[in-house]
N, C-alpha and C. Protein backbone atom coordinates (compact mmCIF):
# COMPACT_ATOMS: atom_id res chain seq x y z
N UNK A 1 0.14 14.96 -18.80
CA UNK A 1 0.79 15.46 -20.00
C UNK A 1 0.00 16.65 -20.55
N UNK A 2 0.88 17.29 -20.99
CA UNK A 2 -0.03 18.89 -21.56
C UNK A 2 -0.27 18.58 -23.20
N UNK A 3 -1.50 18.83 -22.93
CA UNK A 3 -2.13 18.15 -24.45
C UNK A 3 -1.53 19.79 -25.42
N UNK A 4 -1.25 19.44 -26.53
CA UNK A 4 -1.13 19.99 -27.95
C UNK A 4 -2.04 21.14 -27.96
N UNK A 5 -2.11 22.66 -28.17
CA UNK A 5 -2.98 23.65 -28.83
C UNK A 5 -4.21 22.51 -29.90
N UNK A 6 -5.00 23.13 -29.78
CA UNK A 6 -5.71 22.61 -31.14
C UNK A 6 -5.68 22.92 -32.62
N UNK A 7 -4.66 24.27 -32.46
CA UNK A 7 -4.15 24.87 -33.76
C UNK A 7 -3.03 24.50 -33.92
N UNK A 8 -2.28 23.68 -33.12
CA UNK A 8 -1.00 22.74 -33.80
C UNK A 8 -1.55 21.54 -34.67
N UNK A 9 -1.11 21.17 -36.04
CA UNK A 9 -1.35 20.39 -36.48
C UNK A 9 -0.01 19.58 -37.09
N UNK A 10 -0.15 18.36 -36.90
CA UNK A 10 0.72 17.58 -37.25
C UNK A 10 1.28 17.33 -39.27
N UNK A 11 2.17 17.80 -39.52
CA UNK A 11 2.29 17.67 -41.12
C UNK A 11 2.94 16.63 -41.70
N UNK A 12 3.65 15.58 -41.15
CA UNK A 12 4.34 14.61 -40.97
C UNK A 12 4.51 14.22 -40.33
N UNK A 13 5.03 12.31 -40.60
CA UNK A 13 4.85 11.84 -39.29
C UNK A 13 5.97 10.33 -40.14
N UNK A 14 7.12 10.04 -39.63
CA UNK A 14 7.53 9.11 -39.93
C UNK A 14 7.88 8.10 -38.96
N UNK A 15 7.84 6.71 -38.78
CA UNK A 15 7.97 5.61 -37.97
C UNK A 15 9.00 5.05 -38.47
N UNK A 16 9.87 4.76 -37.28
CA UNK A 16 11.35 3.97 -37.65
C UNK A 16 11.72 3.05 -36.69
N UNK A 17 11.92 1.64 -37.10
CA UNK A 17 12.04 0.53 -36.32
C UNK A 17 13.07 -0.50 -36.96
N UNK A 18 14.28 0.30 -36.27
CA UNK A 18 15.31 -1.12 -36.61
C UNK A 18 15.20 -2.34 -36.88
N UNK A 19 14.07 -3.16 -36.01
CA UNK A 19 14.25 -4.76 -36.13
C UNK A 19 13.33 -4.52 -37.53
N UNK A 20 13.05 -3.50 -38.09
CA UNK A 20 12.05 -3.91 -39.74
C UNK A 20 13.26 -3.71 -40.82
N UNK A 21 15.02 -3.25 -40.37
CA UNK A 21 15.10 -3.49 -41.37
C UNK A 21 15.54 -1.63 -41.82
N UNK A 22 16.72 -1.27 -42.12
CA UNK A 22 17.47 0.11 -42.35
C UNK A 22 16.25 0.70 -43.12
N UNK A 23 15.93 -0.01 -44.11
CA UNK A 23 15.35 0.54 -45.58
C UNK A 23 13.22 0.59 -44.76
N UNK A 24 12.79 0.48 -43.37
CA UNK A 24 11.75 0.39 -43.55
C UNK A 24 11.15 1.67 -42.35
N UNK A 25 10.82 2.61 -43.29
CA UNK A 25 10.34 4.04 -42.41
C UNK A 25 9.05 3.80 -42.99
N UNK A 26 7.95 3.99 -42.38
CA UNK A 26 6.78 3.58 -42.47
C UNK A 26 6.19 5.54 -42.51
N UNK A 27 5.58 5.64 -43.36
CA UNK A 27 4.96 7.40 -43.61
C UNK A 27 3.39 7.46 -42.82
N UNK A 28 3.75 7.78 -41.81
CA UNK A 28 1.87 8.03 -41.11
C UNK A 28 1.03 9.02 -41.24
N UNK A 29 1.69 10.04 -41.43
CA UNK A 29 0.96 11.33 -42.36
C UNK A 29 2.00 12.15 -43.11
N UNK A 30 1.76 12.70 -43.84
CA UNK A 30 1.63 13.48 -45.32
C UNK A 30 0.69 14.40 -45.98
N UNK A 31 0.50 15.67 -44.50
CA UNK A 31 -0.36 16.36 -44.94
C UNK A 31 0.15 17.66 -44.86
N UNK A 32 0.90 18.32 -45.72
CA UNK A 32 1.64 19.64 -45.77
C UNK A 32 0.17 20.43 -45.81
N UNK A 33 0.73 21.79 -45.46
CA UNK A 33 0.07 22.99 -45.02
C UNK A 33 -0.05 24.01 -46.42
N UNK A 34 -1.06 24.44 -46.98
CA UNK A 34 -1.04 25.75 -47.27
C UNK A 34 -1.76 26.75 -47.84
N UNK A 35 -0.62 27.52 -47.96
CA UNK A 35 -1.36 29.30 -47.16
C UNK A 35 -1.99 29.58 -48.26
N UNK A 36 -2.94 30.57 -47.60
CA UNK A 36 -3.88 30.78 -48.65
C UNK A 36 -4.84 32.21 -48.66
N UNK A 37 -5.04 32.65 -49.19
CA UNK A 37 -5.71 34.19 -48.79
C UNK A 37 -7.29 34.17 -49.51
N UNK A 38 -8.22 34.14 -48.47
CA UNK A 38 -9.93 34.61 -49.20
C UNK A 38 -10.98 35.83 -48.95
N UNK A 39 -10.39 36.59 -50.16
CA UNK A 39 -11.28 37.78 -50.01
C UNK A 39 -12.90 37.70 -50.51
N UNK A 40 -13.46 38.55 -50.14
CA UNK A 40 -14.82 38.97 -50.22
C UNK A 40 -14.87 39.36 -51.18
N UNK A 41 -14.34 39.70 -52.28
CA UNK A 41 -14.08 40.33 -53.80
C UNK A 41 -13.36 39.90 -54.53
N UNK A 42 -13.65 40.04 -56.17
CA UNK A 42 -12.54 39.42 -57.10
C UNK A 42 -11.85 40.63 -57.31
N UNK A 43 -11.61 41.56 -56.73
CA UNK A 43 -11.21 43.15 -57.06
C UNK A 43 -9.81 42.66 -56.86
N UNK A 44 -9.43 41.98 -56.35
CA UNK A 44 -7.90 42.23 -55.39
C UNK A 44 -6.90 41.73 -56.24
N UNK A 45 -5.84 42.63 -56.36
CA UNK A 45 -4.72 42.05 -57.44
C UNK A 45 -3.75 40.99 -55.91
N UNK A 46 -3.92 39.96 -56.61
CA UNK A 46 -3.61 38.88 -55.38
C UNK A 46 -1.98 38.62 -55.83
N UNK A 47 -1.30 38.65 -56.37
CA UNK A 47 0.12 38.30 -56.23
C UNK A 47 1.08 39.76 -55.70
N UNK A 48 0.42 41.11 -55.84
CA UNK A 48 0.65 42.30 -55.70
C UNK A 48 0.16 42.92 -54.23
N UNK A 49 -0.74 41.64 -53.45
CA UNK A 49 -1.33 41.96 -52.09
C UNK A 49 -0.36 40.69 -51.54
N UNK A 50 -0.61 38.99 -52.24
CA UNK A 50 0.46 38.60 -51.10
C UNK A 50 2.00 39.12 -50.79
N UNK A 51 2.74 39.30 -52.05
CA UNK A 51 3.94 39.84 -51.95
C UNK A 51 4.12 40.87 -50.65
N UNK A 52 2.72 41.92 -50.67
CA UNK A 52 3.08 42.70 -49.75
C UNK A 52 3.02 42.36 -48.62
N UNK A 53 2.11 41.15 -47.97
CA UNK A 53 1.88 40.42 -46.80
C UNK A 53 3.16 40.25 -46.40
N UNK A 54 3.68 39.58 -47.23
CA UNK A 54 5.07 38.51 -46.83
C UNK A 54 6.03 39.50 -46.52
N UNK A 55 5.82 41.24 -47.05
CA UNK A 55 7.56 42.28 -46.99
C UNK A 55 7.01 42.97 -45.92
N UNK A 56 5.79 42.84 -45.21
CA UNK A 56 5.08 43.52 -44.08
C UNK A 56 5.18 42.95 -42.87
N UNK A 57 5.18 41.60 -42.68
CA UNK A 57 5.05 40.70 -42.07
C UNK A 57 5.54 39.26 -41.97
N UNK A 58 6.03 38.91 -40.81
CA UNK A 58 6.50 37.85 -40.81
C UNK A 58 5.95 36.48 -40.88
N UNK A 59 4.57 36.74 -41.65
CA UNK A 59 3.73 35.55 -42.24
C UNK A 59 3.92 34.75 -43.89
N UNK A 60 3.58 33.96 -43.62
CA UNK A 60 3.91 33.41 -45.13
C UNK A 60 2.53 33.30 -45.90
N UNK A 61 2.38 34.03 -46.40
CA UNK A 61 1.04 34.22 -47.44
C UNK A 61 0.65 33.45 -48.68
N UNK A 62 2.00 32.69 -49.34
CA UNK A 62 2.00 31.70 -49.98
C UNK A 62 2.38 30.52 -49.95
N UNK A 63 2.64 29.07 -51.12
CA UNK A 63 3.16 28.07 -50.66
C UNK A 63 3.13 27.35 -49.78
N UNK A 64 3.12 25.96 -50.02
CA UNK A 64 3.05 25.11 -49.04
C UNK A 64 4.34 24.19 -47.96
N UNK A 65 4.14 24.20 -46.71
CA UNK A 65 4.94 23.46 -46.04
C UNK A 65 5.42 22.58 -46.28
N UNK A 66 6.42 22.22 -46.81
CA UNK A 66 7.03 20.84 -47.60
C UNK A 66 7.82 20.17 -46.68
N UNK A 67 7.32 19.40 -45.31
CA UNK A 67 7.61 18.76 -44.27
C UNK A 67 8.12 17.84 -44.31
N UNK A 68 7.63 16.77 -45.01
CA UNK A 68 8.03 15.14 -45.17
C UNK A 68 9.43 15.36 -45.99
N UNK A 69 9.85 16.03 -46.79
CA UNK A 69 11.04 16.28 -47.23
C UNK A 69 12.22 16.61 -46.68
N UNK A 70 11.61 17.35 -45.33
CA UNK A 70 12.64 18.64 -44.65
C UNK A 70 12.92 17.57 -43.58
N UNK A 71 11.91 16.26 -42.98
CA UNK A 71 12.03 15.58 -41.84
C UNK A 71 12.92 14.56 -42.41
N UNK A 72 12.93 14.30 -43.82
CA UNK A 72 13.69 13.21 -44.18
C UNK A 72 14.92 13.39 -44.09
N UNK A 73 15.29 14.78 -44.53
CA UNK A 73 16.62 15.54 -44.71
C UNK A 73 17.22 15.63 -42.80
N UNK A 74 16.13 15.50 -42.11
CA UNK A 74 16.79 15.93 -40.31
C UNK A 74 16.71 14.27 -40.18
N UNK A 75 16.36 13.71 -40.56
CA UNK A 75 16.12 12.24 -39.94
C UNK A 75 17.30 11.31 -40.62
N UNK A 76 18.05 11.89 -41.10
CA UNK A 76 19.10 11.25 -42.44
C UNK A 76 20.30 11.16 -40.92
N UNK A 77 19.97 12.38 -40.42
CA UNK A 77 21.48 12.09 -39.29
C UNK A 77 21.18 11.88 -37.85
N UNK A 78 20.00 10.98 -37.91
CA UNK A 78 19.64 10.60 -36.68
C UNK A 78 20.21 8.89 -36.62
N UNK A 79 20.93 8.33 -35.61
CA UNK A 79 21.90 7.13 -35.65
C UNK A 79 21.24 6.16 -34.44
N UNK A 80 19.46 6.54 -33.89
CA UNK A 80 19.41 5.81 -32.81
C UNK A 80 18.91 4.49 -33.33
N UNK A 81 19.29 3.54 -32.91
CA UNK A 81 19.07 1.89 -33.25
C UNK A 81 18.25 1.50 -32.18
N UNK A 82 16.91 2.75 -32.09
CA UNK A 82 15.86 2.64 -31.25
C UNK A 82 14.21 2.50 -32.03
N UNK A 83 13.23 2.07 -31.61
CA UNK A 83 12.00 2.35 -32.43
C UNK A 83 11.87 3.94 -31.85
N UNK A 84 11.54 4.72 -33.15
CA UNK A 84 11.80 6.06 -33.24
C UNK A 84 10.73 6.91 -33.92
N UNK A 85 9.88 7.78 -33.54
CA UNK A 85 8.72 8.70 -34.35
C UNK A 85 9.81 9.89 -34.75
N UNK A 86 9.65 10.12 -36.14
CA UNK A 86 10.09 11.34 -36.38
C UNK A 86 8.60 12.20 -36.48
N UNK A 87 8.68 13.60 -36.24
CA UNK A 87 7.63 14.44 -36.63
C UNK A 87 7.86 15.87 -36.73
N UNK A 88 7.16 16.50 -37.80
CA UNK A 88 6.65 17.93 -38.18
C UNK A 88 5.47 18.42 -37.61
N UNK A 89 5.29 19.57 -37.12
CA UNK A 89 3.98 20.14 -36.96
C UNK A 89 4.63 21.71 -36.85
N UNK A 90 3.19 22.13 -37.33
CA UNK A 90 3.07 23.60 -37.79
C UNK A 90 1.71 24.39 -37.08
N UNK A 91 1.72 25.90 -36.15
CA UNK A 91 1.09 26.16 -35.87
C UNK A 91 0.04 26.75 -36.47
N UNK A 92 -0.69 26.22 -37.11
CA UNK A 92 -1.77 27.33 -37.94
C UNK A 92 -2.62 27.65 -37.01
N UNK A 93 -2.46 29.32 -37.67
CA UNK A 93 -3.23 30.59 -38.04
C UNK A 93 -4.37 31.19 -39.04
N UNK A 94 -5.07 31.89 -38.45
CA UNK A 94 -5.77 32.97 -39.62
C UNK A 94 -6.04 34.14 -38.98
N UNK A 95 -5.91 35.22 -39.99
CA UNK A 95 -5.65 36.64 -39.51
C UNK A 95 -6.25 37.43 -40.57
N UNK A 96 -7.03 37.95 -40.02
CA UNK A 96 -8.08 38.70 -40.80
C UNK A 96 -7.05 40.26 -41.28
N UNK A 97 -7.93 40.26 -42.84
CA UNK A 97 -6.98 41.02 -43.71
C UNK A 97 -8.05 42.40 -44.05
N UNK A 98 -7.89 43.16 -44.03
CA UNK A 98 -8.50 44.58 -44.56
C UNK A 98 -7.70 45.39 -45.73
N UNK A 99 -8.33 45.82 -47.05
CA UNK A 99 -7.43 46.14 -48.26
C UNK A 99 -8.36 47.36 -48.63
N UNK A 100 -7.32 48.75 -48.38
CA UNK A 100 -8.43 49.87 -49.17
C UNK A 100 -7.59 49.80 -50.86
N UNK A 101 -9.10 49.52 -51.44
CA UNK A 101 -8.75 49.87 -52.93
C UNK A 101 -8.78 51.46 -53.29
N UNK A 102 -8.22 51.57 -54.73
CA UNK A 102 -8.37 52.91 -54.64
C UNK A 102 -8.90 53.93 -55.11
N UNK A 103 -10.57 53.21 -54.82
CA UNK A 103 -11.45 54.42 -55.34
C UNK A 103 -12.25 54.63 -53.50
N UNK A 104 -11.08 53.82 -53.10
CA UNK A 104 -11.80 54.23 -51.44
C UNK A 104 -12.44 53.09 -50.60
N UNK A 105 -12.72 52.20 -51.42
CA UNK A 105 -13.89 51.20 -50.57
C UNK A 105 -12.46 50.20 -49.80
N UNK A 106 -13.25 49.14 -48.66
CA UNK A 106 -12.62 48.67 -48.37
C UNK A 106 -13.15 46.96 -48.93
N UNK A 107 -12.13 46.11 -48.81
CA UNK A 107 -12.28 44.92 -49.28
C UNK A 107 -11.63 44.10 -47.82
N UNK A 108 -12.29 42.68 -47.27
CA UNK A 108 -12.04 41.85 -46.31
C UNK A 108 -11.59 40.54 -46.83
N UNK A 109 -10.46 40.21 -45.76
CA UNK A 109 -10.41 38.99 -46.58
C UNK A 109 -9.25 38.29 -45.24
N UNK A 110 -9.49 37.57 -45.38
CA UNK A 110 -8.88 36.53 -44.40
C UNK A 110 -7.51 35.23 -44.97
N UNK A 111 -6.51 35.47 -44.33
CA UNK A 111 -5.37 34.59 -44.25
C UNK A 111 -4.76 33.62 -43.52
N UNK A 112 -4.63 32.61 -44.07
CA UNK A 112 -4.40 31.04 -43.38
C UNK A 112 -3.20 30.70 -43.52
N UNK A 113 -2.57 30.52 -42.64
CA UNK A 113 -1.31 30.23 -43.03
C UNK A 113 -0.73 29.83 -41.34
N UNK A 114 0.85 29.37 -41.08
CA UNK A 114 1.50 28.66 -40.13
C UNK A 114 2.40 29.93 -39.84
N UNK A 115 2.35 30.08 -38.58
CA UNK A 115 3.00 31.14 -37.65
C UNK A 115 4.68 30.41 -37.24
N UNK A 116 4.72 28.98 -36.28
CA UNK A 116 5.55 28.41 -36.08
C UNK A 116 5.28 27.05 -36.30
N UNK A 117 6.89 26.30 -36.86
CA UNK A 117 6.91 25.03 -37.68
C UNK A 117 8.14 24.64 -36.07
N UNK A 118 7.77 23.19 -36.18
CA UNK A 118 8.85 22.25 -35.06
C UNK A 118 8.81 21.36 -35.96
N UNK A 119 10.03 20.65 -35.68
CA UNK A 119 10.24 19.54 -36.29
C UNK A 119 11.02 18.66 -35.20
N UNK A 120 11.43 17.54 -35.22
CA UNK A 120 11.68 16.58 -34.23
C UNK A 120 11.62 15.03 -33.89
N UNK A 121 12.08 14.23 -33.17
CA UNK A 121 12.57 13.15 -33.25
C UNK A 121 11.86 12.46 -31.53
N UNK A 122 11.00 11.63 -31.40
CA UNK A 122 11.03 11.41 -30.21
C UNK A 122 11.50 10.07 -30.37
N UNK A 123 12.47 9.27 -29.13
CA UNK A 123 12.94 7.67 -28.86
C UNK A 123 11.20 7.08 -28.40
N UNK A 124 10.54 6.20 -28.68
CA UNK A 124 9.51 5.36 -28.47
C UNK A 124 9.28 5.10 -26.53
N UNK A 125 10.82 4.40 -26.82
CA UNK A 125 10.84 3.93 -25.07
C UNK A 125 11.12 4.80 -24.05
N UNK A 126 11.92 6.04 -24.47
CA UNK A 126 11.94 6.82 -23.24
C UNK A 126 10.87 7.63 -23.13
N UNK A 127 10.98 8.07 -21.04
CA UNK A 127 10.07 8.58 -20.58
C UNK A 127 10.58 10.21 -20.68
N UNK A 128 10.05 11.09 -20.94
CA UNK A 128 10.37 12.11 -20.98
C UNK A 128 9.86 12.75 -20.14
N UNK A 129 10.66 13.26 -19.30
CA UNK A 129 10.31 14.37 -18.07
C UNK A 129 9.55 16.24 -18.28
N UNK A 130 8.72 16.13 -17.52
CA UNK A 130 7.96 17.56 -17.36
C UNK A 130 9.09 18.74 -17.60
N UNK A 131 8.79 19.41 -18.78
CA UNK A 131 9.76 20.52 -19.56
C UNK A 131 10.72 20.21 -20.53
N UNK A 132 10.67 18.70 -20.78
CA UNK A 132 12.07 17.77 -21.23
C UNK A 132 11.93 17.81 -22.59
N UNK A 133 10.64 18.20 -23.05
CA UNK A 133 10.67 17.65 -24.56
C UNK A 133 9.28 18.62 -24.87
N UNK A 134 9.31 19.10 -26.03
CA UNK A 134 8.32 19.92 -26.84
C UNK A 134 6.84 19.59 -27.04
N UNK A 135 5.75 20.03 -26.72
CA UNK A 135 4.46 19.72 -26.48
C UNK A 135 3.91 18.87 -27.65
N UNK A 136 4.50 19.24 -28.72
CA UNK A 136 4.35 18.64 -30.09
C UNK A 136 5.16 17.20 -29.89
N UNK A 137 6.12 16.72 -29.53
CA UNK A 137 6.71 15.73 -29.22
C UNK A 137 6.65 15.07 -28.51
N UNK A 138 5.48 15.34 -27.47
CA UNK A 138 5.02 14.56 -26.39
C UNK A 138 3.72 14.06 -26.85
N UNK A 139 3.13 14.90 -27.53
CA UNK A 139 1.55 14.16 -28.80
C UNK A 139 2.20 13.29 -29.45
N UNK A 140 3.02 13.42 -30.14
CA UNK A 140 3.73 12.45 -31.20
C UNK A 140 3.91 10.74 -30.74
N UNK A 141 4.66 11.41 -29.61
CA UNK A 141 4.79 10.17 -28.98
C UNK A 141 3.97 9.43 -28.26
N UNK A 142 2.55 9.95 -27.89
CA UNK A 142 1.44 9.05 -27.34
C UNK A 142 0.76 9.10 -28.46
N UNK A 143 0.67 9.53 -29.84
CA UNK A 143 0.00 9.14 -30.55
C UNK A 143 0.67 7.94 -31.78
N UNK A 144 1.84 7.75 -31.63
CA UNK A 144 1.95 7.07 -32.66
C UNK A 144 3.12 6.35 -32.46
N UNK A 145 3.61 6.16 -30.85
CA UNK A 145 4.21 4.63 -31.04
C UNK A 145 3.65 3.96 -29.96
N UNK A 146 4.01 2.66 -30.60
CA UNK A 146 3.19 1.63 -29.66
C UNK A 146 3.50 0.96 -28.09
């Protein structure tokens, strides 16, 4: 099995097992992501530098990944009457930032944030074949059903 990047991290993680019962999704993690920017200076007008991150680039410079919400909302129309891992994971990043102020100097500063988000559903009992299923969904599933 092809193990997970080490910069994929898991942001949710829900467990679902019919014989417990419609009403019993068990929450195994609950750790949303977020972005965050740290410069080397208090110089930096920071809502006037992320804004520009975000209209420059296809990074998200603010706010956090609100996963367990978004998996509940994909997991609402999932109908398998199987033991079932739902899961989120998000690729984090950091990308070093350079800001000329404008009496000339430069200011450094570094940004954390998630490049690509998966979300997804693996069945417990099936075997999933080489290319069959998402690298993130193949961790999921050796890590967290039984």
């Amino acid at each position: 099995m092809k193990k997970i990047p080490r910069n994929w991290t898991f942001t949710a993680i829900r467990k679902v097992d019919p014989a417990w019962g419609d009403e019993k999704n068990v929450v195994l993690v609950d750790k949303p992501v977020t972005a965050k920017v740290e410069w080397e200076s208090d110089r930096v007008d920071e809502t006037a530098v992320l804004a520009a991150i975000e209209d420059e680039s296809e990074l998200i410079a603010s706010g956090t990944s609100d996963t367990l919400s978004e998996m509940d909302r994909f997991l609402s129309g999932v109908k398998e009457k199987k033991e079932y891992v739902g899961y989120a994971a998000v690729e984090k990043v950091s990308v070093p930032l350079s800001l000329k102020c404008l009496d000339g100097t430069r200011v450094q500063g570094k940004l954390f944030t998630w490049s690509e988000a998966e979300i997804g559903v693996v069945v417990c009992a099936t075997k999933y074949g080489k290319g069959k299923a998402p690298v993130a969904a193949l961790k999921a599933q050796a890590e967290f059903c039984n």
